[in-house]
Each structure stands twice: as C-alpha cells, then as structure tokens.
N, C-alpha and C. Protein backbone atom coordinates (compact mmCIF):
# COMPACT_ATOMS: atom_id res chain seq x y z
N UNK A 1 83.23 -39.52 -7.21
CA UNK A 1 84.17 -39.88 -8.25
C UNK A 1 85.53 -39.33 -7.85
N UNK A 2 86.48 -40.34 -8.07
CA UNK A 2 87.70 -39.30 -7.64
C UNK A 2 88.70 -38.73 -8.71
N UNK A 3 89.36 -37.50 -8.12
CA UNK A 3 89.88 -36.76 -9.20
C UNK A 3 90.54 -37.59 -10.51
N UNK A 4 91.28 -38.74 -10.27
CA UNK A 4 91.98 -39.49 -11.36
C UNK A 4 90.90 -39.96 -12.55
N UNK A 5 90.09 -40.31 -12.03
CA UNK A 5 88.58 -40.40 -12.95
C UNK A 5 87.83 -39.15 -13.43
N UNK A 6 87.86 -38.43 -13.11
CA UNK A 6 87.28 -37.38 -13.26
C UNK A 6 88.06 -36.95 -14.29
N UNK A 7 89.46 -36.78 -14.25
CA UNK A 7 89.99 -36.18 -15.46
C UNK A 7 90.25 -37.33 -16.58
N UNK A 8 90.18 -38.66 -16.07
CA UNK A 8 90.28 -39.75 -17.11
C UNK A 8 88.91 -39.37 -17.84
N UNK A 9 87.69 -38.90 -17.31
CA UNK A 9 86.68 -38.60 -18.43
C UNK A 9 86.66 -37.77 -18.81
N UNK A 10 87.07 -36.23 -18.55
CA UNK A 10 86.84 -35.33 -19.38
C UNK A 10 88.10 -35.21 -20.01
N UNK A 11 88.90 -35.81 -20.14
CA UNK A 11 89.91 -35.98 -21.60
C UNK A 11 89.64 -36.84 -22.56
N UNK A 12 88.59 -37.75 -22.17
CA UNK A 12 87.54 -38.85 -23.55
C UNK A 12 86.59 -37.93 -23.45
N UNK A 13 85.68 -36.98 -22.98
CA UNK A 13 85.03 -36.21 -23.51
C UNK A 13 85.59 -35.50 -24.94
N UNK A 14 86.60 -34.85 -24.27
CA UNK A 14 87.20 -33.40 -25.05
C UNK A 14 87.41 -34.16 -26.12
N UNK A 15 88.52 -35.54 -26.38
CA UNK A 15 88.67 -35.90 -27.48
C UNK A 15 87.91 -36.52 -28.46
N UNK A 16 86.60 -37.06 -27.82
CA UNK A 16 85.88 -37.50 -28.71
C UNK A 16 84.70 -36.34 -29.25
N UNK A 17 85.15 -34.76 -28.62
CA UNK A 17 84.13 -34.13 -29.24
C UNK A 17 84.56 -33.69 -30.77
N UNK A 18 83.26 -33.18 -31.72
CA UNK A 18 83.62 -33.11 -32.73
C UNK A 18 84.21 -31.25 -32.89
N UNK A 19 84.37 -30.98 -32.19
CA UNK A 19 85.10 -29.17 -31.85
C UNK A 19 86.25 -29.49 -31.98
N UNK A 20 86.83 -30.70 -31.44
CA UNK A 20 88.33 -30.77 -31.15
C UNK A 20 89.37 -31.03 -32.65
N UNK A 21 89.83 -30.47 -33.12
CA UNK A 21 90.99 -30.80 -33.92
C UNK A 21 91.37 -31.72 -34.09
N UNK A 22 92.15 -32.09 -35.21
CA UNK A 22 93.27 -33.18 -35.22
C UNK A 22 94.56 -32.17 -35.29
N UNK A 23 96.07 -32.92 -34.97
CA UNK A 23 97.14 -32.11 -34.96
C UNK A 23 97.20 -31.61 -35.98
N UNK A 24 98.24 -30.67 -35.82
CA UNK A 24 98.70 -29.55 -37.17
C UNK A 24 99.52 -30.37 -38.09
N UNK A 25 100.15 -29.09 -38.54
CA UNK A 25 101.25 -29.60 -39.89
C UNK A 25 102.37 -28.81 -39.43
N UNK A 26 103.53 -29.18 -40.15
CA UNK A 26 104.51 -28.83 -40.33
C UNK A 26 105.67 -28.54 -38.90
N UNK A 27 105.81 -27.82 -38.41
CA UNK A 27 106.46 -27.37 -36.72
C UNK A 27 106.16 -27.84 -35.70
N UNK A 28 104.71 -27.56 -35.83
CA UNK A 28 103.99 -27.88 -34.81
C UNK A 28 103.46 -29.24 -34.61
N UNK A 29 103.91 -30.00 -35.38
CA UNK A 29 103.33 -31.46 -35.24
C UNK A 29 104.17 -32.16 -33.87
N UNK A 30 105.41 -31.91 -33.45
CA UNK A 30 105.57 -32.54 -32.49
C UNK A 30 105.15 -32.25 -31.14
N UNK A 31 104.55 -30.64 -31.24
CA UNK A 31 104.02 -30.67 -29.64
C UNK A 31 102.23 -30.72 -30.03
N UNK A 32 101.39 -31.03 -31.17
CA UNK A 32 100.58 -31.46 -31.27
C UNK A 32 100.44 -33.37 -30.55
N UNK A 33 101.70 -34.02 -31.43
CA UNK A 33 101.69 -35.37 -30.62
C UNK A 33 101.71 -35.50 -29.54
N UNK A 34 102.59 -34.51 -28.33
CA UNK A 34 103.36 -35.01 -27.55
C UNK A 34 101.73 -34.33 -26.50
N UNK A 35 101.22 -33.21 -27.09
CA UNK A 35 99.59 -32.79 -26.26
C UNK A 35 98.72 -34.23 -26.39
N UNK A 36 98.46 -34.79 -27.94
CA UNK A 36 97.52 -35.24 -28.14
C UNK A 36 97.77 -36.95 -26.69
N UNK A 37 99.16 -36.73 -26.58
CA UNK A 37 99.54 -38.26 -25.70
C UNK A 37 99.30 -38.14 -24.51
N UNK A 38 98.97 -37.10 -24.45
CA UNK A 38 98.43 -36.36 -22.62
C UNK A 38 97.06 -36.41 -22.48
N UNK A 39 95.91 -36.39 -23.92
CA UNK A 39 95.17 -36.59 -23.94
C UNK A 39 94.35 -34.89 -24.48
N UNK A 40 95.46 -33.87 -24.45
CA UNK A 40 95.19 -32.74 -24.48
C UNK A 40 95.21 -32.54 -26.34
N UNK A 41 94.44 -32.25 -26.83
CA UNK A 41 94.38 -31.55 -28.65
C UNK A 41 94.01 -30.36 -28.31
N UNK A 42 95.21 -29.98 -29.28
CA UNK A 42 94.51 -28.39 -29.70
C UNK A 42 93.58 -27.99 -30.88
N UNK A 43 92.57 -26.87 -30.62
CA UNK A 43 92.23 -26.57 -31.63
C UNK A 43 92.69 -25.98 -33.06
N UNK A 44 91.86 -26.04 -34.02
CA UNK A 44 92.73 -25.76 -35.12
C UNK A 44 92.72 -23.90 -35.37
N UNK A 45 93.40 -23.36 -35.50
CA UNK A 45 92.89 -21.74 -35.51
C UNK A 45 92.26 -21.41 -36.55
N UNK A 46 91.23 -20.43 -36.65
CA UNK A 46 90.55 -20.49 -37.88
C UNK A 46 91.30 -19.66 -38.85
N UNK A 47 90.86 -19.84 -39.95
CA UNK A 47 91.69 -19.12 -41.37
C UNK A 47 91.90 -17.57 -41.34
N UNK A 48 92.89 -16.83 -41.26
CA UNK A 48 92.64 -15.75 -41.23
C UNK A 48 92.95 -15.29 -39.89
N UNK A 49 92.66 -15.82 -38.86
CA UNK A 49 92.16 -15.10 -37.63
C UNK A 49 93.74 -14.34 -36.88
N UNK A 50 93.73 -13.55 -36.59
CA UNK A 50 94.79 -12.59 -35.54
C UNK A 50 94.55 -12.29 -34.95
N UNK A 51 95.54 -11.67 -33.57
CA UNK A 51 95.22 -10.95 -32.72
C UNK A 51 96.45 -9.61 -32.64
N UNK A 52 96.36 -8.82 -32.07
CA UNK A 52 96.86 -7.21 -32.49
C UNK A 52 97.02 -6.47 -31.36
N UNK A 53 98.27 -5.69 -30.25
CA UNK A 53 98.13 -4.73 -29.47
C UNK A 53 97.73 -3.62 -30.27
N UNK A 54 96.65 -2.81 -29.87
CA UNK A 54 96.58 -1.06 -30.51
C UNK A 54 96.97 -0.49 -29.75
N UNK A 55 97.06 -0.35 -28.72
CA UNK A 55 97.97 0.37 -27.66
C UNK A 55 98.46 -0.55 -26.55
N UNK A 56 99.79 0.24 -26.40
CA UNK A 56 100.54 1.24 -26.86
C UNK A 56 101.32 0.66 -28.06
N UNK A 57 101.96 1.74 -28.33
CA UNK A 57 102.54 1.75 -29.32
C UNK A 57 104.00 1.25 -29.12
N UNK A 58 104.13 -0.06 -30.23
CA UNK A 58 105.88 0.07 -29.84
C UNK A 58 106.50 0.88 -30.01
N UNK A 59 107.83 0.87 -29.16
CA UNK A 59 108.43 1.58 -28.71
C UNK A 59 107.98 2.89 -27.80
N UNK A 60 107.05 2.90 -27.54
CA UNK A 60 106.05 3.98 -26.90
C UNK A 60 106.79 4.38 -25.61
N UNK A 61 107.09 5.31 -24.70
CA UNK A 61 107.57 5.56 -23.43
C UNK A 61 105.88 6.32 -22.53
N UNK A 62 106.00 5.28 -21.82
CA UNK A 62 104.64 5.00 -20.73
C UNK A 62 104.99 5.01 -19.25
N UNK A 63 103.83 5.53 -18.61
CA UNK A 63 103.99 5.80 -16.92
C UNK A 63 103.62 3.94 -16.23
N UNK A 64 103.87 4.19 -15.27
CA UNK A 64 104.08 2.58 -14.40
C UNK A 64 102.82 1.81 -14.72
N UNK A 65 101.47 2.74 -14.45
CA UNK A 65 100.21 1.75 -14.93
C UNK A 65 99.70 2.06 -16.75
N UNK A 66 99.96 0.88 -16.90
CA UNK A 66 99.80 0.92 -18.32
C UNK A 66 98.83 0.54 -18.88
N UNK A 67 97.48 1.17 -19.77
CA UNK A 67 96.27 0.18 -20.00
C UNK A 67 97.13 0.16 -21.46
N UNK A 68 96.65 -1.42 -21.98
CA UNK A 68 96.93 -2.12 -22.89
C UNK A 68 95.65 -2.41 -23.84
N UNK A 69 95.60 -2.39 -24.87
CA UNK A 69 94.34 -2.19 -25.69
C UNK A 69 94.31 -3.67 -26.61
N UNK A 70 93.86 -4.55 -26.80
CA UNK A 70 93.85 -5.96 -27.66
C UNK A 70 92.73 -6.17 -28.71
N UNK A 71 93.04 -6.05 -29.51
CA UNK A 71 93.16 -6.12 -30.93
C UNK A 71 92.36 -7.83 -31.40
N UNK A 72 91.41 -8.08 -32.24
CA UNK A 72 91.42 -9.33 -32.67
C UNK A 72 90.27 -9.66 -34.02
N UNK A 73 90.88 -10.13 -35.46
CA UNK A 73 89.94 -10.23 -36.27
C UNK A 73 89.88 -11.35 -36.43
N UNK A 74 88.72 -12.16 -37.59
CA UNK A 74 88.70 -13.51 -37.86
C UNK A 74 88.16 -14.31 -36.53
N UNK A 75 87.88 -13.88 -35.18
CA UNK A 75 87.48 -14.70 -34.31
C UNK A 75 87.04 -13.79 -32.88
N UNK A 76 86.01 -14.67 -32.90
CA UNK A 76 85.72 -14.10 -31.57
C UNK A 76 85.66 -14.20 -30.08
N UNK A 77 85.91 -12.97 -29.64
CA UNK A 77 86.31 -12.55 -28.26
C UNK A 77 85.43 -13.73 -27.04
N UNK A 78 85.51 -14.39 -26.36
CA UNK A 78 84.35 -14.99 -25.29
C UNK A 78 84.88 -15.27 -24.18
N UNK A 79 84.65 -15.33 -23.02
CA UNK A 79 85.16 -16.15 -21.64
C UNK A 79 85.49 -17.44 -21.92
N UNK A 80 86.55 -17.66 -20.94
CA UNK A 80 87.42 -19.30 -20.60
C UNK A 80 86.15 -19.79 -20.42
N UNK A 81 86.03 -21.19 -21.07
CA UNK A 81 84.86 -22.03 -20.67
C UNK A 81 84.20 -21.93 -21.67
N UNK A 82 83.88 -21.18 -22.55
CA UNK A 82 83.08 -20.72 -23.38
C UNK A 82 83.33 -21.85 -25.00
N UNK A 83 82.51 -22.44 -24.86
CA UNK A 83 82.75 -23.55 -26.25
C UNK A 83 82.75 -23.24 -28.19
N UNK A 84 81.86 -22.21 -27.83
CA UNK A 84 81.45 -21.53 -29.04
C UNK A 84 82.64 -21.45 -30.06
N UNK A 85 82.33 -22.13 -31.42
CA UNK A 85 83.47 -22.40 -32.38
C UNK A 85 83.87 -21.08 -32.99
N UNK A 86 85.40 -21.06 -33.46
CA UNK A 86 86.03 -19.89 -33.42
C UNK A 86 86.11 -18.92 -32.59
N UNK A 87 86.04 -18.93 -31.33
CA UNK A 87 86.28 -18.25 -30.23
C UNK A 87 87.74 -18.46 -29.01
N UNK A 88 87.91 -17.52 -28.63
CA UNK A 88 88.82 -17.96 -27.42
C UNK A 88 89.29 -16.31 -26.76
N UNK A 89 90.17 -16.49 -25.66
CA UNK A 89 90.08 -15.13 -24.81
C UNK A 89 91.87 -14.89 -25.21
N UNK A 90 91.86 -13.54 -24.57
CA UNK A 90 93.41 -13.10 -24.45
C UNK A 90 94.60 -13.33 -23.13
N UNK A 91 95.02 -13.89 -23.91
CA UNK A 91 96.66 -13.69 -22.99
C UNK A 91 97.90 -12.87 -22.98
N UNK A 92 98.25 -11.84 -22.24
CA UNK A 92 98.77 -11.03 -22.27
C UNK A 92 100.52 -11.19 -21.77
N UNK A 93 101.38 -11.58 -22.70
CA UNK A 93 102.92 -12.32 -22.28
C UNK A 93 103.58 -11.22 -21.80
N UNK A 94 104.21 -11.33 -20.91
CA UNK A 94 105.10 -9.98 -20.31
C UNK A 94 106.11 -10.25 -20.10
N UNK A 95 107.71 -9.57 -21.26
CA UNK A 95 108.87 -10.14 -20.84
C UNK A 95 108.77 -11.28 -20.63
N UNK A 96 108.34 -12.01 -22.07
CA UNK A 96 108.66 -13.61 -22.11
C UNK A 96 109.22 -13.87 -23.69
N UNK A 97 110.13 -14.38 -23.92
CA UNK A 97 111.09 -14.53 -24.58
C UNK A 97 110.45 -15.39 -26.13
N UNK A 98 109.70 -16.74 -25.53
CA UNK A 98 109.05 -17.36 -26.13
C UNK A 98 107.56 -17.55 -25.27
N UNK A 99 107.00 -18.41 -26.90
CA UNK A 99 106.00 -18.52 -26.33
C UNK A 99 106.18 -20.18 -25.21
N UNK A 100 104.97 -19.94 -24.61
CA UNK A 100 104.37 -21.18 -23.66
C UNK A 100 104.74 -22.69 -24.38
N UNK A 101 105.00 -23.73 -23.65
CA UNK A 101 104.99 -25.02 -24.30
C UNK A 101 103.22 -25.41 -24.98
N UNK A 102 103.17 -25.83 -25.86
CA UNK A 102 101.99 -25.73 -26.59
C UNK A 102 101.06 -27.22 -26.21
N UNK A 103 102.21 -28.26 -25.41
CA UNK A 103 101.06 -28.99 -24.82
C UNK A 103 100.81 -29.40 -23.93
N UNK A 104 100.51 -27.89 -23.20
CA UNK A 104 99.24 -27.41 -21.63
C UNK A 104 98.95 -26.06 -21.89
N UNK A 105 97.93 -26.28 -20.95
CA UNK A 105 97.69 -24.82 -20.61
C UNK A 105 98.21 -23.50 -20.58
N UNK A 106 97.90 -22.52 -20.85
CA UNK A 106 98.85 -21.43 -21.06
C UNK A 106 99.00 -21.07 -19.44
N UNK A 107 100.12 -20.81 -19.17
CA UNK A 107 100.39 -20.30 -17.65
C UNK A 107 99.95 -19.61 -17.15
N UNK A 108 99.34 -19.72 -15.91
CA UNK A 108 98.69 -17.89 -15.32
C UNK A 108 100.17 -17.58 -13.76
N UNK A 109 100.85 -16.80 -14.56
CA UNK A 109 101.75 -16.56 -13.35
C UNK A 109 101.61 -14.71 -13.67
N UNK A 110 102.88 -13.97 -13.15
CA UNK A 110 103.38 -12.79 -13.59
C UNK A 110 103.50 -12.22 -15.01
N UNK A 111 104.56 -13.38 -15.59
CA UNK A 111 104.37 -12.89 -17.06
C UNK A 111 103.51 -13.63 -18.19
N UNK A 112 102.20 -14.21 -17.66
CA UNK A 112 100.86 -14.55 -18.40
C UNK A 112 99.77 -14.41 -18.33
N UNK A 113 99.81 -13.17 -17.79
CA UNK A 113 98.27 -12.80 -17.48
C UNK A 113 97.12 -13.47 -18.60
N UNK A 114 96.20 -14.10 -18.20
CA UNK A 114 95.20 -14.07 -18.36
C UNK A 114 93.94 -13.27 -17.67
N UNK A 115 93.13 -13.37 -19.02
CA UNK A 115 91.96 -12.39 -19.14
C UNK A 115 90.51 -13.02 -19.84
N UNK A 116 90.28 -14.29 -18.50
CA UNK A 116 89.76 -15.37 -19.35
C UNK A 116 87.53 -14.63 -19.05
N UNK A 117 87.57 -13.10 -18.68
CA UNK A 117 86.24 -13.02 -18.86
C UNK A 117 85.90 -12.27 -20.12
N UNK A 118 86.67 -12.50 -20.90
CA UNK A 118 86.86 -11.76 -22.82
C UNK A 118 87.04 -10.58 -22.68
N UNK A 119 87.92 -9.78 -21.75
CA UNK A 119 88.51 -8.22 -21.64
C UNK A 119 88.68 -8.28 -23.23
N UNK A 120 89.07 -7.02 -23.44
CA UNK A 120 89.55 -6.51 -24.86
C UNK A 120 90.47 -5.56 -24.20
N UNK A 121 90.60 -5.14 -22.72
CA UNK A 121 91.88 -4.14 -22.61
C UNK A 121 92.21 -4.83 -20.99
N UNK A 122 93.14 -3.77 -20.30
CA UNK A 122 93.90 -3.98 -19.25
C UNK A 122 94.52 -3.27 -18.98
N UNK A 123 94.37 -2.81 -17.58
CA UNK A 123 96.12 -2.01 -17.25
C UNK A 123 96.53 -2.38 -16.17
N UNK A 124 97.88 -2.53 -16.71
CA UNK A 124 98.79 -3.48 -15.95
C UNK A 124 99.70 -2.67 -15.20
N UNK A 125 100.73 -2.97 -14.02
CA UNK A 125 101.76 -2.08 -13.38
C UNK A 125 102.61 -2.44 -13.76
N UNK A 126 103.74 -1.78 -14.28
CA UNK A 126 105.26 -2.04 -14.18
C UNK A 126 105.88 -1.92 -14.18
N UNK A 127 107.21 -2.01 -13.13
CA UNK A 127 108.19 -1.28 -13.05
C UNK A 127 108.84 -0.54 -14.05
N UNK A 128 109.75 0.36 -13.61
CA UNK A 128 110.56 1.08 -14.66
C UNK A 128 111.23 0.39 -15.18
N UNK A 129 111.76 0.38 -16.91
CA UNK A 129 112.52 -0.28 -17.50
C UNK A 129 112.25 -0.32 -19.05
N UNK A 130 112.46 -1.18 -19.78
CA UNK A 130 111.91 -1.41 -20.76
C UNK A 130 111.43 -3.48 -21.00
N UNK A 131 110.01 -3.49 -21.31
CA UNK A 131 109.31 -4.57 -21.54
C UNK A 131 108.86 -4.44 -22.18
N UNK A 132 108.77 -6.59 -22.82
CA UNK A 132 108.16 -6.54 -24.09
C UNK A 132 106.71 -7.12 -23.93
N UNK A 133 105.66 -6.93 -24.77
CA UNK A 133 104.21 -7.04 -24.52
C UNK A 133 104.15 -8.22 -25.71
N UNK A 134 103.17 -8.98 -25.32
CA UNK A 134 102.61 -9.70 -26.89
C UNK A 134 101.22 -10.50 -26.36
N UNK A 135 100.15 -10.58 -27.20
CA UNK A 135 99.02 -11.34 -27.30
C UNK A 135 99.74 -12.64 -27.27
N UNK A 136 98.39 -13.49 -27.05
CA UNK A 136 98.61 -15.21 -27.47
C UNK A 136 96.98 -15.56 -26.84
N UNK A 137 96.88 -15.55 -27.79
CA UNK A 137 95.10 -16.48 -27.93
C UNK A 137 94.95 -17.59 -27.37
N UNK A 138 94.06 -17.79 -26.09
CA UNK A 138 93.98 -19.07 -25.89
C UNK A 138 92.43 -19.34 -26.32
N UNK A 139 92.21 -20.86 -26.13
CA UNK A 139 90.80 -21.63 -26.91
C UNK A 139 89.86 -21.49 -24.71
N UNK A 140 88.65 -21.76 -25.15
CA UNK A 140 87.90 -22.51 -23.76
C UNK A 140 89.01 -23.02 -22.63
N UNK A 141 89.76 -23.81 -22.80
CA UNK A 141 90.47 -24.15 -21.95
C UNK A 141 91.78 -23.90 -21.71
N UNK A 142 92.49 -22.56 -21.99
CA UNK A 142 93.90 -21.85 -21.89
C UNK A 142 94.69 -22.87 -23.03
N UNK A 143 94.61 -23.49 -23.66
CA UNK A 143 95.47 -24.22 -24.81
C UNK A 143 95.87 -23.01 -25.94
N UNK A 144 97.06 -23.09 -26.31
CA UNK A 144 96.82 -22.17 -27.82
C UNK A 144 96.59 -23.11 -28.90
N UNK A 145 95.97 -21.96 -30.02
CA UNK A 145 95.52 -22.74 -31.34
C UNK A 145 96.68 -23.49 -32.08
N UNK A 146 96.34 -24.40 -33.05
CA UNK A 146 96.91 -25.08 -34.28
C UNK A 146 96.79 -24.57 -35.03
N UNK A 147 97.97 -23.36 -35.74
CA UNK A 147 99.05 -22.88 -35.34
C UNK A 147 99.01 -21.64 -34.06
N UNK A 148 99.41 -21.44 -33.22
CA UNK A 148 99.17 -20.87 -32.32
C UNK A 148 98.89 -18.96 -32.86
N UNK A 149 97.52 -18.32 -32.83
CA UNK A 149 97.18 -16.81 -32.75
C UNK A 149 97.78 -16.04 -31.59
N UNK A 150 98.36 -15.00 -32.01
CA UNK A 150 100.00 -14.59 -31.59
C UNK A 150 100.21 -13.32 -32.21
N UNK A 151 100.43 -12.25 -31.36
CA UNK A 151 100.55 -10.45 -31.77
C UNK A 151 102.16 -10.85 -32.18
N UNK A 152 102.32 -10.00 -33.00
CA UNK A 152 103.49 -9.39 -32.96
C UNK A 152 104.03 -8.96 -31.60
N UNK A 153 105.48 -8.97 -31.25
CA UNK A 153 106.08 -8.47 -29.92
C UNK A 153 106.30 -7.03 -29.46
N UNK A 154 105.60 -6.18 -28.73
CA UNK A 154 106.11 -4.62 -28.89
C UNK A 154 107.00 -4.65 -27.45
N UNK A 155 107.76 -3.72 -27.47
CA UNK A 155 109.09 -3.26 -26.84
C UNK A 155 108.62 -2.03 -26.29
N UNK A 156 108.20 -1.70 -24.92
CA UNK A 156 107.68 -0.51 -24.30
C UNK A 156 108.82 0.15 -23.36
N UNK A 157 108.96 1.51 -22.98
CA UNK A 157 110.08 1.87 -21.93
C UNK A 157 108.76 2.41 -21.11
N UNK A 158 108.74 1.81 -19.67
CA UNK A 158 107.98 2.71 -18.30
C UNK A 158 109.15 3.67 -17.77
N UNK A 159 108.91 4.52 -17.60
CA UNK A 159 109.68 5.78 -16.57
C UNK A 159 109.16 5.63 -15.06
C-alpha cells in the first residue's frame, strides 16, 4: 500500500471512530474546522480535567538540570498510542510564547518536549537565564484537546 493511501485510511478510520469528537465552541471553532479539513479532529477534553507543574516552583531559582514534576486531575496519564477514553500524555513547552497551532500534532523539537511513555516527571538541562515552563496535554496522537488542557505558565531563573 503506498504511503498516500495509507494515510487516506487512517484519517477515515480516526474520523469515523466513535472516540473522535466533533469541533468545539466558541475560539476554537476555527482551528477545529481548519483540523477537521485535514481530516485531523480533536478530541473533546473531559469536564474538569487539568494539568499542573508541582515543581518547581514559579519563580523558583534552580541549577542547570532541572527535574520538573507534572501534575494531572480529571484524566488519565497513558502512552502516545494509547486509545483509552479520557486519557493522553504530557508535553512539556519551553520558552514558548504560545501554544502549538491546534490543527497538527504537537511539535517534538527543543521547546516541546514530549513524554509520550506517560512520565509524570523529567529533568531537563538549561542554560542559565530565566525560562518559562508550561504543560499541554496531548490525546493518543500528539493533538491537543477541545478546549486545549494547559498548566498555567511558570517563570524559572537557572544559575
């Protein structure tokens, strides 16, 4: 089968499964359309659900390797791939301003670590300075939720 087919079916898979969402409301409806025209839907996030750094602490002053502690209620923790409803893994934003465009994949570069075997912590290196940290929940397949699950931003100084 070749790749153009291959992804022509598992985007009529994904959409015709019954896991998959319909778009959101309100903000988010135009990069719900502009995913759903790619063939990509996001899931819907469940009621309630967050995610939380416990460490460190903002504003905290930290040495170069930093373990990072992740936080998450209302849903549970599982590996990328992992289908199981109300679930999805952590993404860890580093010195990123905003979040990711919401219809693809969440980025795996420098400042997006992913941590798609369901870590709950990490320690990361980084230069001296001051950076900002934040969660962002992705689903089975690096997408964020409808409305996207999302820490608050903390502001760290490394020495």
């Amino acid at each position: 089968m070749h790749l153009s087919s291959l992804t022509t079916a598992l985007a009529l898979v994904l959409a015709a499964s019954p896991a998959i969402a319909q778009p959101g409301h309100g903000a988010h409806d135009a990069h719900s359309a502009q995913a759903a025209s790619r063939g990509i839907e996001r899931l819907m996030a469940p009621e309630g659900a967050r995610v939380f750094i416990i460490s460190p602490r903002d504003g905290a002053t930290v040495g170069q390797e930093v373990t990072v502690k992740f936080g998450a209620e209302g849903i549970a923790i599982r590996p990328a791939g992992d289908m199981s409803p109300d679930s999805g893994h952590h993404h860890l934003l580093i010195d990123v301003g905003e979040l990711p465009p919401l219809d693809a994949p969440i980025p795996d570069d420098a400042h997006h670590k992913h941590y798609g075997k369901g870590q709950t912590e990490a320690t990361i290196h980084l230069e001296p300075g001051t950076h900002t940290l934040q969660l962002d929940l992705g689903d089975a397949r690096h997408m964020q939720f409808d409305p996207p699950i999302v820490s608050g931003t903390i502001t760290i100084h490394v020495q």
